[in-house]
PDB file of N, CA and C in Angstrom:
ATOM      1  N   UNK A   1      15.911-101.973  72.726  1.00  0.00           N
ATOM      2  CA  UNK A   1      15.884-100.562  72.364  1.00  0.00           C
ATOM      3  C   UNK A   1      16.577-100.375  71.015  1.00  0.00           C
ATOM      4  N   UNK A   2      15.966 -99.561  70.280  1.00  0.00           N
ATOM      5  CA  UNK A   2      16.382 -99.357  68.406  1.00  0.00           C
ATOM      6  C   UNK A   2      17.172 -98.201  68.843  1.00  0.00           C
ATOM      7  N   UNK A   3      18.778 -98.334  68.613  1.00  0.00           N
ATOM      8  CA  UNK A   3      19.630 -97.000  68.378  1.00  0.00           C
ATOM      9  C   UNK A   3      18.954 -96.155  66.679  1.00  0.00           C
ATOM     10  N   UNK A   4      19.342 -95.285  66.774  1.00  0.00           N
ATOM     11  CA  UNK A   4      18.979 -95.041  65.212  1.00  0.00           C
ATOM     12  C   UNK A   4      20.046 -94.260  65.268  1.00  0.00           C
ATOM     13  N   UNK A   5      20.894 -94.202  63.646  1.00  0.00           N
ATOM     14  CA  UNK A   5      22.557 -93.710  63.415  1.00  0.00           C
ATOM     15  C   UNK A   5      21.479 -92.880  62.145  1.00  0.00           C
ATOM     16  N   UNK A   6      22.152 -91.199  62.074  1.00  0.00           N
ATOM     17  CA  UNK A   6      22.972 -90.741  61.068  1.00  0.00           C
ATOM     18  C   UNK A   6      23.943 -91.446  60.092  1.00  0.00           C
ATOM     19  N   UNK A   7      23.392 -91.319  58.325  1.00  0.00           N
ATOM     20  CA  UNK A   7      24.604 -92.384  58.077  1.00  0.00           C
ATOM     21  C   UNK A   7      24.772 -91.381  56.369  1.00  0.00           C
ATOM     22  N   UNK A   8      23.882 -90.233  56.520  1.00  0.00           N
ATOM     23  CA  UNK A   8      24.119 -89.523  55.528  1.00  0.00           C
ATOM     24  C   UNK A   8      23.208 -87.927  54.607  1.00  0.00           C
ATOM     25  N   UNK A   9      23.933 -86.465  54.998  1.00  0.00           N
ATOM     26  CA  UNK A   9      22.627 -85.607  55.100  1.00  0.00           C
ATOM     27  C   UNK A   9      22.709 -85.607  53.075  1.00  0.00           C
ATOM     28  N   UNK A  10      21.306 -85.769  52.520  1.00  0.00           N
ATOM     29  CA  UNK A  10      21.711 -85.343  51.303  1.00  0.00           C
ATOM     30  C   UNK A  10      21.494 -84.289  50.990  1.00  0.00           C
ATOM     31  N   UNK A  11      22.072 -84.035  49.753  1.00  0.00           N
ATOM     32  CA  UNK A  11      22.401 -82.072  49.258  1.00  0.00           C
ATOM     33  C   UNK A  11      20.812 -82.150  48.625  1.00  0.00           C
ATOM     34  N   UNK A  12      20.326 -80.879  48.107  1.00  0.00           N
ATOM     35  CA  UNK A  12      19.078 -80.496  47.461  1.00  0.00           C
ATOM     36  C   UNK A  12      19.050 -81.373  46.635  1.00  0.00           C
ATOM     37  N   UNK A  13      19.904 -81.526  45.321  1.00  0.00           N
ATOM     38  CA  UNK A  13      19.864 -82.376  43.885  1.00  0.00           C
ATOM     39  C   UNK A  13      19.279 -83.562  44.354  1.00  0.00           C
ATOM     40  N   UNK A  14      19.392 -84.069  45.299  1.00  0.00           N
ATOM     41  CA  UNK A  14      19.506 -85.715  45.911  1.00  0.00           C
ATOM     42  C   UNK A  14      18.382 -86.084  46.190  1.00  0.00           C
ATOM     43  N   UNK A  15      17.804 -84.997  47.251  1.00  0.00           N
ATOM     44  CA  UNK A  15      17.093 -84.657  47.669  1.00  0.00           C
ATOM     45  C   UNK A  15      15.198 -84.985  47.176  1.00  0.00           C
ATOM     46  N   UNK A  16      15.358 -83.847  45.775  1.00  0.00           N
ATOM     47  CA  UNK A  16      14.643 -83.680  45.583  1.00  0.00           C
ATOM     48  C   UNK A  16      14.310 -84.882  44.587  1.00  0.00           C
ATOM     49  N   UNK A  17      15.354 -85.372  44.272  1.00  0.00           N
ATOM     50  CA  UNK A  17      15.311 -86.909  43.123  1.00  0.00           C
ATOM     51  C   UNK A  17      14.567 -88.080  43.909  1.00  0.00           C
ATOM     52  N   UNK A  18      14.598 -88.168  45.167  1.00  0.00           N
ATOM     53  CA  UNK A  18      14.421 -89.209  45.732  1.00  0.00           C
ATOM     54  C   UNK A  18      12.902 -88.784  46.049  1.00  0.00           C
ATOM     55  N   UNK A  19      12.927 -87.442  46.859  1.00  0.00           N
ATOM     56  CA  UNK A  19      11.425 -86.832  47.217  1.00  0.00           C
ATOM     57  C   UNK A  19      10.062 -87.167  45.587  1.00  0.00           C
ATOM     58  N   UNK A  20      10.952 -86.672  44.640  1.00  0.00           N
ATOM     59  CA  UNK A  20      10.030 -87.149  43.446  1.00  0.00           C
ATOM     60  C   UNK A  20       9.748 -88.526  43.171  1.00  0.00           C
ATOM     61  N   UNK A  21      10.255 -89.039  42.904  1.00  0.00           N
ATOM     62  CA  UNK A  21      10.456 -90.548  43.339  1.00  0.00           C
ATOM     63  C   UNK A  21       9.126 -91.132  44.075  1.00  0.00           C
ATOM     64  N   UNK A  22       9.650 -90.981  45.708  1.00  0.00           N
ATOM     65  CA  UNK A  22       8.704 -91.201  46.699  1.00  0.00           C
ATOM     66  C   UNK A  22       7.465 -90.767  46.357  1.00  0.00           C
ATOM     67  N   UNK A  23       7.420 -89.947  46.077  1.00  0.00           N
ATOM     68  CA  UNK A  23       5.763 -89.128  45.905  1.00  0.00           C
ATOM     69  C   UNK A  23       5.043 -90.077  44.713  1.00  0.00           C
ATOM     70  N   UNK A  24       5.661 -90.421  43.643  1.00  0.00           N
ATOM     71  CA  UNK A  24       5.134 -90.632  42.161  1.00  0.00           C
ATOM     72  C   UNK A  24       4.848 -92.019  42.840  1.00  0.00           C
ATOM     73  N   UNK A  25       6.175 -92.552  43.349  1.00  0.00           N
ATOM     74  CA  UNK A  25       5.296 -94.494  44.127  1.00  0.00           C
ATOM     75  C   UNK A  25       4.227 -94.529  44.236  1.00  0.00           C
ATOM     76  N   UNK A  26       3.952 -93.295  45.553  1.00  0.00           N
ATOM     77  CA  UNK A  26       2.960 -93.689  46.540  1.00  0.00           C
ATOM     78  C   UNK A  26       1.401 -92.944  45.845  1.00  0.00           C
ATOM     79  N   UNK A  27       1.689 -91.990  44.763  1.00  0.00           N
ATOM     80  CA  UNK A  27       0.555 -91.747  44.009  1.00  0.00           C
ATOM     81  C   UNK A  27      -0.007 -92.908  42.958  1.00  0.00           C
ATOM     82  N   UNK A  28       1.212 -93.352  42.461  1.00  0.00           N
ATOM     83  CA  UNK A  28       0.532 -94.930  41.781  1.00  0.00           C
ATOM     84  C   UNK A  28      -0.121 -95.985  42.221  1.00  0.00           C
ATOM     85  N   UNK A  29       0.661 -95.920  43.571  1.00  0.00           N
ATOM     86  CA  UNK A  29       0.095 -97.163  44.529  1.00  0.00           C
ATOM     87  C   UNK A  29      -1.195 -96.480  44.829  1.00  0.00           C
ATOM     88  N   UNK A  30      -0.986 -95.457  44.944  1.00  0.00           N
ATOM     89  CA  UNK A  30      -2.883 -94.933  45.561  1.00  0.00           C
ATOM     90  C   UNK A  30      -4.115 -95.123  44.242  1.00  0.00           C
ATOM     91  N   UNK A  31      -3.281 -94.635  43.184  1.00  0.00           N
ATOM     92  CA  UNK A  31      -4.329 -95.511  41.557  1.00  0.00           C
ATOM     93  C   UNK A  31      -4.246 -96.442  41.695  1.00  0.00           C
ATOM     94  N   UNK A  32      -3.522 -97.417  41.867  1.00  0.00           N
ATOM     95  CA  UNK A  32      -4.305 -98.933  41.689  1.00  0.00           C
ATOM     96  C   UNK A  32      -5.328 -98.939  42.966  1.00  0.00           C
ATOM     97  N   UNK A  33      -5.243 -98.521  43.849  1.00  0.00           N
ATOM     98  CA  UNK A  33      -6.994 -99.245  44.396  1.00  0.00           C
ATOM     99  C   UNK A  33      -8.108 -98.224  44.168  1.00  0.00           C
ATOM    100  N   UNK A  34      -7.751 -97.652  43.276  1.00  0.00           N
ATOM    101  CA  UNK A  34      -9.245 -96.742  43.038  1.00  0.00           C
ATOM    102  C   UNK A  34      -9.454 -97.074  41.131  1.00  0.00           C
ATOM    103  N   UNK A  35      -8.392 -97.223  40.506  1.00  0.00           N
ATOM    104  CA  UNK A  35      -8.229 -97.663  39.023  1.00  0.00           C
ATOM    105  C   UNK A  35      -9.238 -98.915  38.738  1.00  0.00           C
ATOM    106  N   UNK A  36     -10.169 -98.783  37.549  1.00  0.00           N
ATOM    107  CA  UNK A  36     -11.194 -99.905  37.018  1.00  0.00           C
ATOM    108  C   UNK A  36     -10.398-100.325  36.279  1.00  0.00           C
ATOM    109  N   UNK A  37     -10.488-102.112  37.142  1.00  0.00           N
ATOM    110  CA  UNK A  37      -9.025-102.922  36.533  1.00  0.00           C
ATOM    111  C   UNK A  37     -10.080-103.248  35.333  1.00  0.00           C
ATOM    112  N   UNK A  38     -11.248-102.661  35.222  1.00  0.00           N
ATOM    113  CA  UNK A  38     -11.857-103.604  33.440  1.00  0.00           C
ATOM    114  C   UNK A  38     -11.368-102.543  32.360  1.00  0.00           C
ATOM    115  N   UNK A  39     -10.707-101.529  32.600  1.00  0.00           N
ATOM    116  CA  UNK A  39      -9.883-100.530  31.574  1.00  0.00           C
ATOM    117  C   UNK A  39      -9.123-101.046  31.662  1.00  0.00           C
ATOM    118  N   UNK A  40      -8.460-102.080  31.048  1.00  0.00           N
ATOM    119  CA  UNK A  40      -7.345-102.954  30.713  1.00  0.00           C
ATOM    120  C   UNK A  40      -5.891-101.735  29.880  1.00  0.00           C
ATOM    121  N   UNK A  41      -6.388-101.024  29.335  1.00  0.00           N
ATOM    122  CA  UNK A  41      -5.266-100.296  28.543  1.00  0.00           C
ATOM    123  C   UNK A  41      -5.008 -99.829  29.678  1.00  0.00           C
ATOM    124  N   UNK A  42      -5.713 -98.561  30.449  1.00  0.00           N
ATOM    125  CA  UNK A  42      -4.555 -97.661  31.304  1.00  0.00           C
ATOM    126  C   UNK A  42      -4.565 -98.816  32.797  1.00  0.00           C
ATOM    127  N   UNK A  43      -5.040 -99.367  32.887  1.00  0.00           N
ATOM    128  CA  UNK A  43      -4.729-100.511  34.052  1.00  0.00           C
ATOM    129  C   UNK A  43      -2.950-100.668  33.375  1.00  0.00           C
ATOM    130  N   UNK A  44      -2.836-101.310  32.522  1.00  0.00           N
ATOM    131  CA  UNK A  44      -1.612-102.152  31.747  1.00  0.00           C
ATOM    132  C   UNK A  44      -0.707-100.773  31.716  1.00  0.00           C
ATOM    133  N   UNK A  45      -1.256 -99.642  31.650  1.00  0.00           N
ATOM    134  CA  UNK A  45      -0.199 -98.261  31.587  1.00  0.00           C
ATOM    135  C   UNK A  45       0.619 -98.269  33.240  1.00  0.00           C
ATOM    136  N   UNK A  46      -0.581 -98.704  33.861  1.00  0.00           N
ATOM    137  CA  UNK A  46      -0.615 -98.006  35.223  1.00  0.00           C
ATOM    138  C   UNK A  46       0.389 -98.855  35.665  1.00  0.00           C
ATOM    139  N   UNK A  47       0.276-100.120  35.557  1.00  0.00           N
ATOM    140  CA  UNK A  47       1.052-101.271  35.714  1.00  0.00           C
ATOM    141  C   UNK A  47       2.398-101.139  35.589  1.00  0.00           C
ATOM    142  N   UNK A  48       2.658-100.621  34.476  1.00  0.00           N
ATOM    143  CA  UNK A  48       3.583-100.424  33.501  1.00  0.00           C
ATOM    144  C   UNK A  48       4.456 -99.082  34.368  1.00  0.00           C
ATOM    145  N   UNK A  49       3.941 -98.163  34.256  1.00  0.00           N
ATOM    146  CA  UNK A  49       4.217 -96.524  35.297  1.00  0.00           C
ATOM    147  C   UNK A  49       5.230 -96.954  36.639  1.00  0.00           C
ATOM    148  N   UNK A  50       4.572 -98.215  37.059  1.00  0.00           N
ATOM    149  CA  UNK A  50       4.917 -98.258  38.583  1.00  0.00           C
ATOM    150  C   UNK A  50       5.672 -98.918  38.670  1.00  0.00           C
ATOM    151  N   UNK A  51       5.769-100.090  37.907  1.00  0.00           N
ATOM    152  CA  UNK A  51       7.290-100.900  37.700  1.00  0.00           C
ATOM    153  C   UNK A  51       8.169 -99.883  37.274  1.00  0.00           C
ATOM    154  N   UNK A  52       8.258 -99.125  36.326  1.00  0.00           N
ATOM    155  CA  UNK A  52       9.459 -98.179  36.178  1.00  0.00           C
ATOM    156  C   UNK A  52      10.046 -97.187  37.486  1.00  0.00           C
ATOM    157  N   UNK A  53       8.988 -96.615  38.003  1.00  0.00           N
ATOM    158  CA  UNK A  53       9.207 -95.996  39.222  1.00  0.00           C
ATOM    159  C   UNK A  53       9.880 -96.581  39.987  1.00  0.00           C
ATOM    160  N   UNK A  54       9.155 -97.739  40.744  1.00  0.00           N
ATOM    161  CA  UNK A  54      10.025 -98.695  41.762  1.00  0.00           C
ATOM    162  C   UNK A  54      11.393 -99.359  41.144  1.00  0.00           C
ATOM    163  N   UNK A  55      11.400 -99.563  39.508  1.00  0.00           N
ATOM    164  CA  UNK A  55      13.243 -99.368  39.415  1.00  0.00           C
ATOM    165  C   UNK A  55      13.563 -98.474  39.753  1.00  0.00           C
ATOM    166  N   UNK A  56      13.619 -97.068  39.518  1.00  0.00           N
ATOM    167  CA  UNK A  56      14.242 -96.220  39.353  1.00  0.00           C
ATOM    168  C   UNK A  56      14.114 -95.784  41.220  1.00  0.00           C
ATOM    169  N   UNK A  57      13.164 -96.216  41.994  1.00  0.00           N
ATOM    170  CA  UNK A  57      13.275 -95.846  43.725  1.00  0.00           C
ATOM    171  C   UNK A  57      14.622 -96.679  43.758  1.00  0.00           C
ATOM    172  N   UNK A  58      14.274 -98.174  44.035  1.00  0.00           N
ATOM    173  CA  UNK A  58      15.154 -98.915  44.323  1.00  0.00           C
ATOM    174  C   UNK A  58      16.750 -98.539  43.434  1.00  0.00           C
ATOM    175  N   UNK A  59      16.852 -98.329  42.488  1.00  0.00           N
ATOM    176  CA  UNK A  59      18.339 -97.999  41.746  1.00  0.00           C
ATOM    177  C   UNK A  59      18.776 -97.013  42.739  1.00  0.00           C
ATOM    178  N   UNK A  60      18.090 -95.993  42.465  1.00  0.00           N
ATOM    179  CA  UNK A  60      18.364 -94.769  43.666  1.00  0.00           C
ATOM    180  C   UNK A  60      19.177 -94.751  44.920  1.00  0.00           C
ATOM    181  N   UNK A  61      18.601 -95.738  45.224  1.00  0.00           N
ATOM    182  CA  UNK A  61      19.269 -96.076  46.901  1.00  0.00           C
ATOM    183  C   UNK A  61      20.328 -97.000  46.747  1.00  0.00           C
ATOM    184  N   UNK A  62      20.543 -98.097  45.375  1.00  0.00           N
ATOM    185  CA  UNK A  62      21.292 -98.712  45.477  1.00  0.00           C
ATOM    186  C   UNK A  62      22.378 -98.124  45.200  1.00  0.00           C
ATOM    187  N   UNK A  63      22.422 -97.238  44.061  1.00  0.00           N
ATOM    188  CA  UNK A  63      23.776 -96.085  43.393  1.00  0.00           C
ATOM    189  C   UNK A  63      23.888 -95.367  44.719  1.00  0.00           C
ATOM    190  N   UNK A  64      23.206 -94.538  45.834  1.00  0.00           N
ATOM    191  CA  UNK A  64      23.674 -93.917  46.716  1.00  0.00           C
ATOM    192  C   UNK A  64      24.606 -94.428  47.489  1.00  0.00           C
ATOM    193  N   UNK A  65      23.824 -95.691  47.762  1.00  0.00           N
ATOM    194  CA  UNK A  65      25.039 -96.378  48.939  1.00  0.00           C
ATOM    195  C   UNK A  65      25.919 -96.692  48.526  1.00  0.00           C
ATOM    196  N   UNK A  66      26.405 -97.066  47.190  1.00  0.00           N
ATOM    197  CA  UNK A  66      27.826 -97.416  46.497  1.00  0.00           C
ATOM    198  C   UNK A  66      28.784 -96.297  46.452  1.00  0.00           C
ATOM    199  N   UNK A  67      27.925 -94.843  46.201  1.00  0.00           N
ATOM    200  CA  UNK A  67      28.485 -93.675  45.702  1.00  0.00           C
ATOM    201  C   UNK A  67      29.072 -93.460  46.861  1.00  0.00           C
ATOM    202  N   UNK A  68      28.578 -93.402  48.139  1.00  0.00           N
ATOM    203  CA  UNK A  68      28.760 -92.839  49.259  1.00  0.00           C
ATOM    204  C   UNK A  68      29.482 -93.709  50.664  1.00  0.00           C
ATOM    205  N   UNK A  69      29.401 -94.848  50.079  1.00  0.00           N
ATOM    206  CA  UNK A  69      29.753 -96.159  51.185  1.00  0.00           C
ATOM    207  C   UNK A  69      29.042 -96.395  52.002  1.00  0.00           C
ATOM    208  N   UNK A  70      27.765 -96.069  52.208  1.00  0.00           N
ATOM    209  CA  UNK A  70      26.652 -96.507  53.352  1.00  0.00           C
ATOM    210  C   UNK A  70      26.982 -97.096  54.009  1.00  0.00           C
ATOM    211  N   UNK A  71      26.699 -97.333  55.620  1.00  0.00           N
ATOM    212  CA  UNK A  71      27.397 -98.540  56.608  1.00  0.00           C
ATOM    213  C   UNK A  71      25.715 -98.851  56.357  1.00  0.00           C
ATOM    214  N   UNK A  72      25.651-100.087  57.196  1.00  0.00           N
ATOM    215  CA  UNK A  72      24.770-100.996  57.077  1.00  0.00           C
ATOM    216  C   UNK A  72      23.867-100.855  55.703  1.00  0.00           C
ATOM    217  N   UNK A  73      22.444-101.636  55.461  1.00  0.00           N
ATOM    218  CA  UNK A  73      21.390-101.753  54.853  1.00  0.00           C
ATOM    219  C   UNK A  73      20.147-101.641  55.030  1.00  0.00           C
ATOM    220  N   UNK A  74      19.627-101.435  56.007  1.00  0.00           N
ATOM    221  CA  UNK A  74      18.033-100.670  55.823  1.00  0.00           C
ATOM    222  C   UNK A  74      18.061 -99.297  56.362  1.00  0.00           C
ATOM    223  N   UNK A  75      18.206 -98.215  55.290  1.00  0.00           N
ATOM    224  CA  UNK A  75      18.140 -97.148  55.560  1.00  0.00           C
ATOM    225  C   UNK A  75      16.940 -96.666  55.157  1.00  0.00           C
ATOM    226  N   UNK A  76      16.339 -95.234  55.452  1.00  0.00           N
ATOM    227  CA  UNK A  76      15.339 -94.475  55.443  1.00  0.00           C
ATOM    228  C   UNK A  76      15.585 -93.237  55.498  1.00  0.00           C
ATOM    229  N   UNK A  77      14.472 -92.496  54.607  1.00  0.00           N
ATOM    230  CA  UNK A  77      15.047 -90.875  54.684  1.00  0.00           C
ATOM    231  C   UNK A  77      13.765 -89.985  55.759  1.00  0.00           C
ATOM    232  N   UNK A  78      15.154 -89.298  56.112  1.00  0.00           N
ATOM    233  CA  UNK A  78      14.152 -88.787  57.224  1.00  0.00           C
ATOM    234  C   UNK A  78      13.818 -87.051  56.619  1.00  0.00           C
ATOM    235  N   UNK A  79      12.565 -86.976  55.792  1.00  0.00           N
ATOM    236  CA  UNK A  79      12.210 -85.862  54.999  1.00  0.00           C
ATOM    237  C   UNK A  79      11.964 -84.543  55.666  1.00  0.00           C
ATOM    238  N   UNK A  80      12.489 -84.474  56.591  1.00  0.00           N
ATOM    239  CA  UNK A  80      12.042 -83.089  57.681  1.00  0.00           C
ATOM    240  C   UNK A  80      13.643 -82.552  57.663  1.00  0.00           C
ATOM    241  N   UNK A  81      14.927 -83.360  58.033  1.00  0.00           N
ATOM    242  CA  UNK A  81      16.160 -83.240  57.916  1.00  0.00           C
ATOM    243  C   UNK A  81      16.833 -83.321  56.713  1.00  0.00           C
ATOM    244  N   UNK A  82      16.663 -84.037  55.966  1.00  0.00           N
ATOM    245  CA  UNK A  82      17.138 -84.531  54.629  1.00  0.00           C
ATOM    246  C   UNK A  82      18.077 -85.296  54.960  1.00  0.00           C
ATOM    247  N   UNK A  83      17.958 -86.986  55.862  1.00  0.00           N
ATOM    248  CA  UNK A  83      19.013 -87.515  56.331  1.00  0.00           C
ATOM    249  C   UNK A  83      18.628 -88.838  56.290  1.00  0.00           C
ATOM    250  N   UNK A  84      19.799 -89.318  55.643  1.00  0.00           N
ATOM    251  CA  UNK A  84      19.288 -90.800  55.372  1.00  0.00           C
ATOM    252  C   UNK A  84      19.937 -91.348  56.946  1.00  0.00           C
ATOM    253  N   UNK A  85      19.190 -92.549  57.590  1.00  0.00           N
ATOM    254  CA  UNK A  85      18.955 -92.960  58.632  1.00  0.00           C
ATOM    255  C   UNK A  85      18.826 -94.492  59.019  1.00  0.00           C
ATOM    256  N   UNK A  86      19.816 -94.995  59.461  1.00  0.00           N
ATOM    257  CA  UNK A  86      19.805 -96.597  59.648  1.00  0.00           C
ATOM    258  C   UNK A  86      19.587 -96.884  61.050  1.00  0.00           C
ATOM    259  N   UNK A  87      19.260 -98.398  61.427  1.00  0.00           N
ATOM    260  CA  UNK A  87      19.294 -98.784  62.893  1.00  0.00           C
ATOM    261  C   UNK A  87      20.801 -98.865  63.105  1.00  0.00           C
ATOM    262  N   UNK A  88      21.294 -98.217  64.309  1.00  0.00           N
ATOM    263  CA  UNK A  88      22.630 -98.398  64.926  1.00  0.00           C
ATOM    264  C   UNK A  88      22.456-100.134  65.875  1.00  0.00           C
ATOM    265  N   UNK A  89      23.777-100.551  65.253  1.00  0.00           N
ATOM    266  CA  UNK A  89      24.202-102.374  65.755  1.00  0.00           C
ATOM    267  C   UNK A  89      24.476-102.020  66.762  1.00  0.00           C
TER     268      UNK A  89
END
């Protein structure tokens, strides 16, 4: 059985940084399988777009948990609460 812990509610600012974030990923990831990889320029943009994003997801979560002391490491936001959310050990 998966406990699941509360491990942090974030404020709006936080919030909405991460929500933008999330959204812009999963809209890039949705262009590459519809994007004509023989348009090599915005293919190489697109390419380009989504590596920056996924730094800036991943930084995100890494500066939070430092900022904040996170207990454990695979957390998730739960977008209905605004609560970041780990498996309880």
């Amino acid at each position: 059985m998966i406990n699941i812990k509360e491990v942090w509610e974030l404020n709006e600012a936080e919030f909405k940084e991460i929500e933008d974030l999330f959204e812009k990923k999963i809209a890039l990831e949705n262009l590459t399988k519809i994007i004509d990889t023989n348009n090599q320029e915005l293919y190489d943009k697109l390419i380009k777009d989504y590596g920056k994003t996924v730094h800036q997801f991943d930084s995100w979560w890494n500066e939070m948990s430092r900022k904040y002391h996170w207990e454990g490491s695979n957390w998730w936001l739960d977008f209905e609460t605004k609560k970041i959310m780990t498996n309880k050990k």
